[in-house]
C-alpha atoms as a PDB file:
ATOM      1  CA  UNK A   1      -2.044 -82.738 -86.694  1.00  0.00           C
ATOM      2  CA  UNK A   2       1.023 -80.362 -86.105  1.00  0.00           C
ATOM      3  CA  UNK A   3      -1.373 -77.291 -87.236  1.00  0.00           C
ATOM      4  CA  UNK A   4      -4.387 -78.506 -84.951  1.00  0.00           C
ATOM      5  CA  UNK A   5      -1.406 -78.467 -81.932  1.00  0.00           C
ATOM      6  CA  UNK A   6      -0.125 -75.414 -82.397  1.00  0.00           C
ATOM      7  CA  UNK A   7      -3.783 -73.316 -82.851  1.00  0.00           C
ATOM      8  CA  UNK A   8      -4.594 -75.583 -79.355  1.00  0.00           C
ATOM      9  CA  UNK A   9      -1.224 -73.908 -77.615  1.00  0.00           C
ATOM     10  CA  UNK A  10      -1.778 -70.321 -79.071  1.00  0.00           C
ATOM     11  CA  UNK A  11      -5.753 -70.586 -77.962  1.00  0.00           C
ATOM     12  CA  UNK A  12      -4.564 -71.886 -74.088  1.00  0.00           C
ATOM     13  CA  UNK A  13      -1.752 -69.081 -74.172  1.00  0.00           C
ATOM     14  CA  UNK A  14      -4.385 -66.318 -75.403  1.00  0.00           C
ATOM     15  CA  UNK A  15      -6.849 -67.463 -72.959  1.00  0.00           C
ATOM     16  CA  UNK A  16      -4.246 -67.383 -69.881  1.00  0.00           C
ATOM     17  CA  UNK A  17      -3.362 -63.311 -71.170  1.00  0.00           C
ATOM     18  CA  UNK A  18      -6.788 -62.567 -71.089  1.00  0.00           C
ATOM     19  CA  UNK A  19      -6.979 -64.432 -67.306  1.00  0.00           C
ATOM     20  CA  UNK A  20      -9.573 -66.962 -68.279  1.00  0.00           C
ATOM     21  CA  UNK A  21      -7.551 -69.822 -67.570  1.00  0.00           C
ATOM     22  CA  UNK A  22      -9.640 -71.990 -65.680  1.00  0.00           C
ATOM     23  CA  UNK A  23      -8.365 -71.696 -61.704  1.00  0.00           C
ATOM     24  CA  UNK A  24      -7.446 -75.139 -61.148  1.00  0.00           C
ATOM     25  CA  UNK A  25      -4.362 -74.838 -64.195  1.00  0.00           C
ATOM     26  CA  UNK A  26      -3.010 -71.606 -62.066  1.00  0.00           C
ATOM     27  CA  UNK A  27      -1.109 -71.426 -59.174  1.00  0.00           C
ATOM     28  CA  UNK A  28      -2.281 -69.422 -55.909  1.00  0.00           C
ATOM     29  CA  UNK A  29       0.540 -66.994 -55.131  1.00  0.00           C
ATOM     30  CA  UNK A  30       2.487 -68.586 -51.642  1.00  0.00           C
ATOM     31  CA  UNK A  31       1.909 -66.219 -48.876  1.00  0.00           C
ATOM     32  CA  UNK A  32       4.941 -64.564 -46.630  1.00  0.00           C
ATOM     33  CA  UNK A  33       3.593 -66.091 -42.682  1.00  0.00           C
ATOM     34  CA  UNK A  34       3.210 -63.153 -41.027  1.00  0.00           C
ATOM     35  CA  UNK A  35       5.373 -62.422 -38.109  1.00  0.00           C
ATOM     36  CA  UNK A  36       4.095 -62.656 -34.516  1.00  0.00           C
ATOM     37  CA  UNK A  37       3.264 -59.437 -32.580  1.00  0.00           C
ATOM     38  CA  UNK A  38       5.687 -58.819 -29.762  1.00  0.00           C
ATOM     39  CA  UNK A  39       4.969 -56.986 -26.768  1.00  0.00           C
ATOM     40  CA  UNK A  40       7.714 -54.156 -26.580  1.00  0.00           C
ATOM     41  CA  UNK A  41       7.477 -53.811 -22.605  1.00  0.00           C
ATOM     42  CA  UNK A  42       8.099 -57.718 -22.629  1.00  0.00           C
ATOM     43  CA  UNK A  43      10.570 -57.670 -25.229  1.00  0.00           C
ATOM     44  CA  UNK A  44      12.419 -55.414 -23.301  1.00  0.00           C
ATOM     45  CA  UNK A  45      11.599 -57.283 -19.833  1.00  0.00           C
ATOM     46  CA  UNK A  46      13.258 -60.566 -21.549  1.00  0.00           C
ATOM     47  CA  UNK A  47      16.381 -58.493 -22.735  1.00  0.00           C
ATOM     48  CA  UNK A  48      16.819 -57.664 -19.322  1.00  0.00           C
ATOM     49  CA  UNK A  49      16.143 -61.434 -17.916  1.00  0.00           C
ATOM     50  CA  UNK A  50      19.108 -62.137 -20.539  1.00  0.00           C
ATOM     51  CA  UNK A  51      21.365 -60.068 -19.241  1.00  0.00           C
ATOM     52  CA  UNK A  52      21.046 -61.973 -15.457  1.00  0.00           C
ATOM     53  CA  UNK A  53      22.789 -64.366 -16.956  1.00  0.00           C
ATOM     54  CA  UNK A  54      19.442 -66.911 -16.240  1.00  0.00           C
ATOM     55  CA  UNK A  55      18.378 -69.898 -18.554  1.00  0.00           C
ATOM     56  CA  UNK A  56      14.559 -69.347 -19.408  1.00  0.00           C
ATOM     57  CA  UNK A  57      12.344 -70.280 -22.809  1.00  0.00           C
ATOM     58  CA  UNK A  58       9.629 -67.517 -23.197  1.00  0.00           C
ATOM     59  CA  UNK A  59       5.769 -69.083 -23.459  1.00  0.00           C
ATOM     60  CA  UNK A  60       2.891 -68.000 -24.948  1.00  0.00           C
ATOM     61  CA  UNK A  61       0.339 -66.284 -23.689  1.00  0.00           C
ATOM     62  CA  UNK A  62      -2.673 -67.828 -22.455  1.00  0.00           C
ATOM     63  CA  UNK A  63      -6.056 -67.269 -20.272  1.00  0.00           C
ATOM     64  CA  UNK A  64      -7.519 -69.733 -18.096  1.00  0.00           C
ATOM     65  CA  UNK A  65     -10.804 -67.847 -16.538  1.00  0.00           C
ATOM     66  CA  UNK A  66     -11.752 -65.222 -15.208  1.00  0.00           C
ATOM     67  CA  UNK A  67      -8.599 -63.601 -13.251  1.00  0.00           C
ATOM     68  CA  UNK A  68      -6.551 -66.304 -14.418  1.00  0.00           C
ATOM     69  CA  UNK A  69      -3.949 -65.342 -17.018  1.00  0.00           C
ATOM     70  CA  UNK A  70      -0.397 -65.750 -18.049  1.00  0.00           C
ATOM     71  CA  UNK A  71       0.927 -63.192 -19.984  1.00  0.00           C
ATOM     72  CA  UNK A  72       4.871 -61.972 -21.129  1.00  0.00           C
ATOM     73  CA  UNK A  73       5.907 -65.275 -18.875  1.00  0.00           C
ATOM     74  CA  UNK A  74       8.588 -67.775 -19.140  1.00  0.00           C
ATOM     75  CA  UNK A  75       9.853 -70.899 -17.952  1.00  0.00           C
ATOM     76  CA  UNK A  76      12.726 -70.807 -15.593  1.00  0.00           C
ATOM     77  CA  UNK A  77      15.219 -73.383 -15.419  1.00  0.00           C
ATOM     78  CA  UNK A  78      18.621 -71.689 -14.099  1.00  0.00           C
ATOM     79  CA  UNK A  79      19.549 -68.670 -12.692  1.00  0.00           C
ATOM     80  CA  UNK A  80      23.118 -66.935 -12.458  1.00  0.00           C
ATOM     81  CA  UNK A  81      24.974 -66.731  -9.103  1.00  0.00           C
ATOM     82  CA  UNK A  82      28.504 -64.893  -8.386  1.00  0.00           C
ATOM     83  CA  UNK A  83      30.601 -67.682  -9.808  1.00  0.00           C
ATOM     84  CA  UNK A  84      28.053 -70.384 -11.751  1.00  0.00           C
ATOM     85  CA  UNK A  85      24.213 -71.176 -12.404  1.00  0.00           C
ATOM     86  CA  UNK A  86      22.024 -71.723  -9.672  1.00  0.00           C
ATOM     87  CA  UNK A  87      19.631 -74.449 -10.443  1.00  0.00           C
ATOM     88  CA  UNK A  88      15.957 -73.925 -10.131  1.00  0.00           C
ATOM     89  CA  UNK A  89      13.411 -76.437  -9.485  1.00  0.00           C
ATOM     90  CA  UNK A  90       9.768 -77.276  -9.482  1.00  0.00           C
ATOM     91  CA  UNK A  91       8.915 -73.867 -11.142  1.00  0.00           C
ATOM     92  CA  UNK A  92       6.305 -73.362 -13.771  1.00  0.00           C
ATOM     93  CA  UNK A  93       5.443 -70.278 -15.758  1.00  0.00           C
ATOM     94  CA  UNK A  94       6.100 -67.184 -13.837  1.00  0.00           C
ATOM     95  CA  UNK A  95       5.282 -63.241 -15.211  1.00  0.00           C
ATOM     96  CA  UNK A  96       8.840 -61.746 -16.822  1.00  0.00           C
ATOM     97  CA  UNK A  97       9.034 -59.378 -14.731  1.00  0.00           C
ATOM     98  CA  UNK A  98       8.880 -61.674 -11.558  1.00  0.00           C
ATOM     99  CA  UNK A  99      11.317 -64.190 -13.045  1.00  0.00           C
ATOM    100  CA  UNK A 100      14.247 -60.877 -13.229  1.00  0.00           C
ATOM    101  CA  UNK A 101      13.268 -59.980  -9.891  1.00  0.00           C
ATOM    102  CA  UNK A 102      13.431 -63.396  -8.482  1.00  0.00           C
ATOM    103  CA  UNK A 103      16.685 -63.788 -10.360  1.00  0.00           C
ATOM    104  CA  UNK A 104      18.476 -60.451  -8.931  1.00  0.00           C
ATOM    105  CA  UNK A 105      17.431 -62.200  -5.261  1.00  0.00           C
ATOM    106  CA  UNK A 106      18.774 -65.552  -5.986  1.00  0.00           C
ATOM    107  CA  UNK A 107      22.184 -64.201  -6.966  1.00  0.00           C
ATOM    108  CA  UNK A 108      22.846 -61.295  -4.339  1.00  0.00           C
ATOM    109  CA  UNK A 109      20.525 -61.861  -1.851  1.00  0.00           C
ATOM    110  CA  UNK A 110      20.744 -66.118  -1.451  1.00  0.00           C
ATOM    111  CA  UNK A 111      24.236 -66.693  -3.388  1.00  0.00           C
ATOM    112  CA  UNK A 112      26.329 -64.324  -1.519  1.00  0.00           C
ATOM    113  CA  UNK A 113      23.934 -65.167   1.423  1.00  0.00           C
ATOM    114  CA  UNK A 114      25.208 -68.611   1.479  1.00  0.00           C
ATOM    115  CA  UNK A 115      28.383 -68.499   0.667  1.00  0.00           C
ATOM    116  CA  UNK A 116      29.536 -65.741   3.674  1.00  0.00           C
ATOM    117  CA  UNK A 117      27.042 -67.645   6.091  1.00  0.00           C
ATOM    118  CA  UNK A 118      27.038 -71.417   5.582  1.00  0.00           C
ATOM    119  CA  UNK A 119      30.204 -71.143   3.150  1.00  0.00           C
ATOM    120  CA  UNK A 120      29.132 -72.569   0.467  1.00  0.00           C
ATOM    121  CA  UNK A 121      27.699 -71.434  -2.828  1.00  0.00           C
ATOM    122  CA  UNK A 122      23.960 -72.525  -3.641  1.00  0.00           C
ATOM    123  CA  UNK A 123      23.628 -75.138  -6.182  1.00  0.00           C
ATOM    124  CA  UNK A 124      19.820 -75.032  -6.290  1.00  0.00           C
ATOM    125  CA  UNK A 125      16.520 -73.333  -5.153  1.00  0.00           C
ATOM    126  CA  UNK A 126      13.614 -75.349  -4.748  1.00  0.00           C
ATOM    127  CA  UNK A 127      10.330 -73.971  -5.319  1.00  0.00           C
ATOM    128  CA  UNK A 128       6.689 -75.393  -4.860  1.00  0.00           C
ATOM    129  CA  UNK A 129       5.633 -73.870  -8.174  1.00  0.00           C
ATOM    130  CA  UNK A 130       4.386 -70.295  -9.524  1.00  0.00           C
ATOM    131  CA  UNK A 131       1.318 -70.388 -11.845  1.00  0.00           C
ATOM    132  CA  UNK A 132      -1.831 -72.103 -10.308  1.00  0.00           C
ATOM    133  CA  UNK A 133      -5.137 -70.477 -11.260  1.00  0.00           C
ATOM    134  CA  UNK A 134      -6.927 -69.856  -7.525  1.00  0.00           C
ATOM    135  CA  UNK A 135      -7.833 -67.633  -4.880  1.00  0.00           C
ATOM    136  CA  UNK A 136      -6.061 -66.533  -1.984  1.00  0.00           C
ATOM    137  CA  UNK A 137      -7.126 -69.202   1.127  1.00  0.00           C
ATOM    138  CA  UNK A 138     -10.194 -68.427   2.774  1.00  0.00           C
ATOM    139  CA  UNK A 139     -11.552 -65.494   0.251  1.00  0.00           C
ATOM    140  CA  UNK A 140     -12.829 -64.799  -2.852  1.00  0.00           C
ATOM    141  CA  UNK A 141      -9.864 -62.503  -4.155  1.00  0.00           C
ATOM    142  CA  UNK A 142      -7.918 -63.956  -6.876  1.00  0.00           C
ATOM    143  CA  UNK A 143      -4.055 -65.041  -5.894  1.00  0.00           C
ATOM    144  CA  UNK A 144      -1.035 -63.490  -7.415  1.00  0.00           C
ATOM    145  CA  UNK A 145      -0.055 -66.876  -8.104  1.00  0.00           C
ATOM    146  CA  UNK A 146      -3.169 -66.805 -10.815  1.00  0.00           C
ATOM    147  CA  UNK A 147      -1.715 -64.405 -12.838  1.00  0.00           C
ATOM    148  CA  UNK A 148       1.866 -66.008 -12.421  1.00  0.00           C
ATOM    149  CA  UNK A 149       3.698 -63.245 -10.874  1.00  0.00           C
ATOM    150  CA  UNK A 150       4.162 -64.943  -7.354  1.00  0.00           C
ATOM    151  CA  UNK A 151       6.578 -67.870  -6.687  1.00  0.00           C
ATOM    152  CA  UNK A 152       6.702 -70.053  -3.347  1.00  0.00           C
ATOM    153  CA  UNK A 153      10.132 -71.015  -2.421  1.00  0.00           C
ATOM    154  CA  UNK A 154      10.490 -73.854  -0.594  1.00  0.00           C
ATOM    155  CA  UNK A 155      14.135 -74.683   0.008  1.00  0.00           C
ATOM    156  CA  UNK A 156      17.743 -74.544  -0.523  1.00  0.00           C
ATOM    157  CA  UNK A 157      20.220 -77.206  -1.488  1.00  0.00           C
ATOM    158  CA  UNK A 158      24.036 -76.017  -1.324  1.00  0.00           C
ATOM    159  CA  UNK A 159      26.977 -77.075  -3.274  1.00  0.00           C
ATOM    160  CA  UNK A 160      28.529 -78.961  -0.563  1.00  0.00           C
ATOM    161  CA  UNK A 161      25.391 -81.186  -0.782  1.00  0.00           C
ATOM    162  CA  UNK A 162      23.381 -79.835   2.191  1.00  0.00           C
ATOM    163  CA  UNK A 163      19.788 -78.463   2.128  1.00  0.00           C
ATOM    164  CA  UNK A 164      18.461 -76.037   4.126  1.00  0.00           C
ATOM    165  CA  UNK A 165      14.743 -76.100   4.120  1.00  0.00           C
ATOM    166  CA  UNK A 166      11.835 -73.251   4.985  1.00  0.00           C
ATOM    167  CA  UNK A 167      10.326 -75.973   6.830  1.00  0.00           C
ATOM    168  CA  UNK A 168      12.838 -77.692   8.564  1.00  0.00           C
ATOM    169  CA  UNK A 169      14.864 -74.895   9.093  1.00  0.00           C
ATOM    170  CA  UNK A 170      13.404 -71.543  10.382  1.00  0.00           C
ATOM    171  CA  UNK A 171      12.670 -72.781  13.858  1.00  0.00           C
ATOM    172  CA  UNK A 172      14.775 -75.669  14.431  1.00  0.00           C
ATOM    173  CA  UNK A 173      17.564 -75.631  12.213  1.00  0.00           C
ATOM    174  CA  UNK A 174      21.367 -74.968  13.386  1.00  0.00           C
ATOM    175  CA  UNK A 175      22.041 -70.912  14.550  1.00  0.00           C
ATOM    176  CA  UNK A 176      23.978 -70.665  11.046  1.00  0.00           C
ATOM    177  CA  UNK A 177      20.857 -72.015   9.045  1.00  0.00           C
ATOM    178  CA  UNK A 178      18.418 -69.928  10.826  1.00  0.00           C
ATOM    179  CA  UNK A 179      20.703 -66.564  10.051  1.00  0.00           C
ATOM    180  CA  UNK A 180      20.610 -67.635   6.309  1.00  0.00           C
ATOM    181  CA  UNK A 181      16.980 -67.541   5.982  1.00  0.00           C
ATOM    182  CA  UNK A 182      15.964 -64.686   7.670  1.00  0.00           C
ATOM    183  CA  UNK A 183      18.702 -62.921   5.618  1.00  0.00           C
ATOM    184  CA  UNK A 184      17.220 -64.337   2.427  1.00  0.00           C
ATOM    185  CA  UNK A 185      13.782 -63.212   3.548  1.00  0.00           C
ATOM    186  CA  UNK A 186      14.769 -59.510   4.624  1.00  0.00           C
ATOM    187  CA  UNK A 187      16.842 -59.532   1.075  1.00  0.00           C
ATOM    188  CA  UNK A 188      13.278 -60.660  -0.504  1.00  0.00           C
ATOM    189  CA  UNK A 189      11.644 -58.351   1.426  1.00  0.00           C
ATOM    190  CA  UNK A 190      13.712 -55.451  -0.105  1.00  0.00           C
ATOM    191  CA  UNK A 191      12.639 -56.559  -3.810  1.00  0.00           C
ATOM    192  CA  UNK A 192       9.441 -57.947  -3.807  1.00  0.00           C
ATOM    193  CA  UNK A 193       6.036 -56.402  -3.130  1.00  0.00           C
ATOM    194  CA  UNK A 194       4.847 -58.783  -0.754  1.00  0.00           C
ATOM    195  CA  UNK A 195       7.109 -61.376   1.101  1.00  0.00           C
ATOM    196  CA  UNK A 196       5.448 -63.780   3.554  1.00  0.00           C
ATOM    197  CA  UNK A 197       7.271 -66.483   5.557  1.00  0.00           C
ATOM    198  CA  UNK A 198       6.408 -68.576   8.603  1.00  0.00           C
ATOM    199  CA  UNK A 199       6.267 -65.422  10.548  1.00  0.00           C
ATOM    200  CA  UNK A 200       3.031 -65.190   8.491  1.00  0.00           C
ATOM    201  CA  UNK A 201       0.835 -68.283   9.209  1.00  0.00           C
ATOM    202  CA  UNK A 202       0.501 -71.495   9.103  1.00  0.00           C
ATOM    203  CA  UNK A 203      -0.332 -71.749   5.974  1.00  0.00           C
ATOM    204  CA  UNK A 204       3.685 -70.215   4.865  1.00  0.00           C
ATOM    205  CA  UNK A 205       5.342 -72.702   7.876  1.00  0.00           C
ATOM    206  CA  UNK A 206       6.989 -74.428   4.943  1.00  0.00           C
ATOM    207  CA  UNK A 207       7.397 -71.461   2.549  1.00  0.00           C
ATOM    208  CA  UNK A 208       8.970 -68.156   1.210  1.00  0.00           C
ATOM    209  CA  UNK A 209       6.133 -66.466  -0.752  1.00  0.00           C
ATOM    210  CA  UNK A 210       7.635 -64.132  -3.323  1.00  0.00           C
ATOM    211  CA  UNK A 211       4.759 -61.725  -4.953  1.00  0.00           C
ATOM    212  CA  UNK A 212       6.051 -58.924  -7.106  1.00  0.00           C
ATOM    213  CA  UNK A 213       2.816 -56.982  -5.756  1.00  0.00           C
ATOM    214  CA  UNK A 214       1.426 -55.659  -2.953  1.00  0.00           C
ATOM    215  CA  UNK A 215       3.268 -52.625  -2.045  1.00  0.00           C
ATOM    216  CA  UNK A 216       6.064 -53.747   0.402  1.00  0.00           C
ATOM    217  CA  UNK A 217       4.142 -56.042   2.593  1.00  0.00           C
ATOM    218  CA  UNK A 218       7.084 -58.269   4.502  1.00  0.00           C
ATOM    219  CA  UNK A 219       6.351 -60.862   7.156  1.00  0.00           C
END
């Protein structure tokens, strides 16, 4: 029985040297996961966001139709001020390159804005969102907001517990108020592509539109 045993174990460990062992007795070598491409210009782009000082997650990519896209974009949540974070709200996934912009305005163009003008420090920005796949109103031309590198600011709410809203604000609010925002907006104006405001249209009464487009349109 012993002999029988042992010619049964040499046979099996002859068979295996040879590779005939049938595949179900071997083991599939385990695989390394392979590591995810990265984008150098956004790599770079989120090195920079970093350095702001801003709280963000990056996303992954993903397309939505035709013109609609969100690439190298992250979610916002903070941003850094002269002396703490700035809360932002509301905000979706905006383009990398948008968020730093929109981060470098929030700290030296609304911050420091604020603080000399209404003196106080901002404790928040409100927005009415970034990424939305659609046209611009009334054509057929796709919107920056579709391909997340616009964001639509909506408001302002200080440390001292006021808020100073687009809306509520550019026409009728106190002399102080209305000095912040057009500062804010001229500030925009000197970062982003395209800044509209209620100087604009109806459509912005209630709005800053921040586009990192459009080659230094400001109204």
């Amino acid at each position: 029985m012993c002999a029988r045993k042992l010619l049964l174990i040499l046979a099996t460990a002859a068979l295996a040297a040879c590779g005939a062992v049938p595949e179900s007795s071997r083991r599939a070598p385990q695989s390394a996961p392979r590591p995810l491409a990265v984008n150098p210009d956004t790599q770079m782009c989120l090195a920079g966001l970093n350095d702001t000082g801003s709280r963000f997650s990056a996303l992954p990519d993903r397309f939505d139709g035709p013109g609609c896209a969100v690439t190298g974009a992250v979610q916002l949540s903070a941003v850094r001020g002269d002396q703490s974070q700035l809360g932002v709200s509301n905000i979706g996934a905006v383009q990398c390159r948008t968020a730093q912009v929109f981060a470098e305005w929030a700290r030296f163009g609304v911050d420091r804005a604020a603080r000399q003008i209404l003196g106080s420090p901002i404790a928040r920005i409100e927005t009415m969102g970034s990424y939305t796949c659609r046209n611009v109103a009334g054509t057929e031309r796709r919107s920056a907001h579709a391909t997340a590198e616009a964001i639509d600011v909506a408001g302002f709410v200080l440390a001292d517990g006021r808020r100073i809203s687009v809306l509520g604000g550019w026409a009728d609010g106190s002399r102080e108020e209305r000095e912040f925002l057009r500062v804010v907006h001229a500030s925009a104006c000197k970062r982003f592509g395209t800044v509209l405001g209620p100087q604009y249209n109806a459509a912005h009464r209630d709005h800053l539109h921040l586009e990192i487009g459009g080659g230094g349109f400001c109204r």
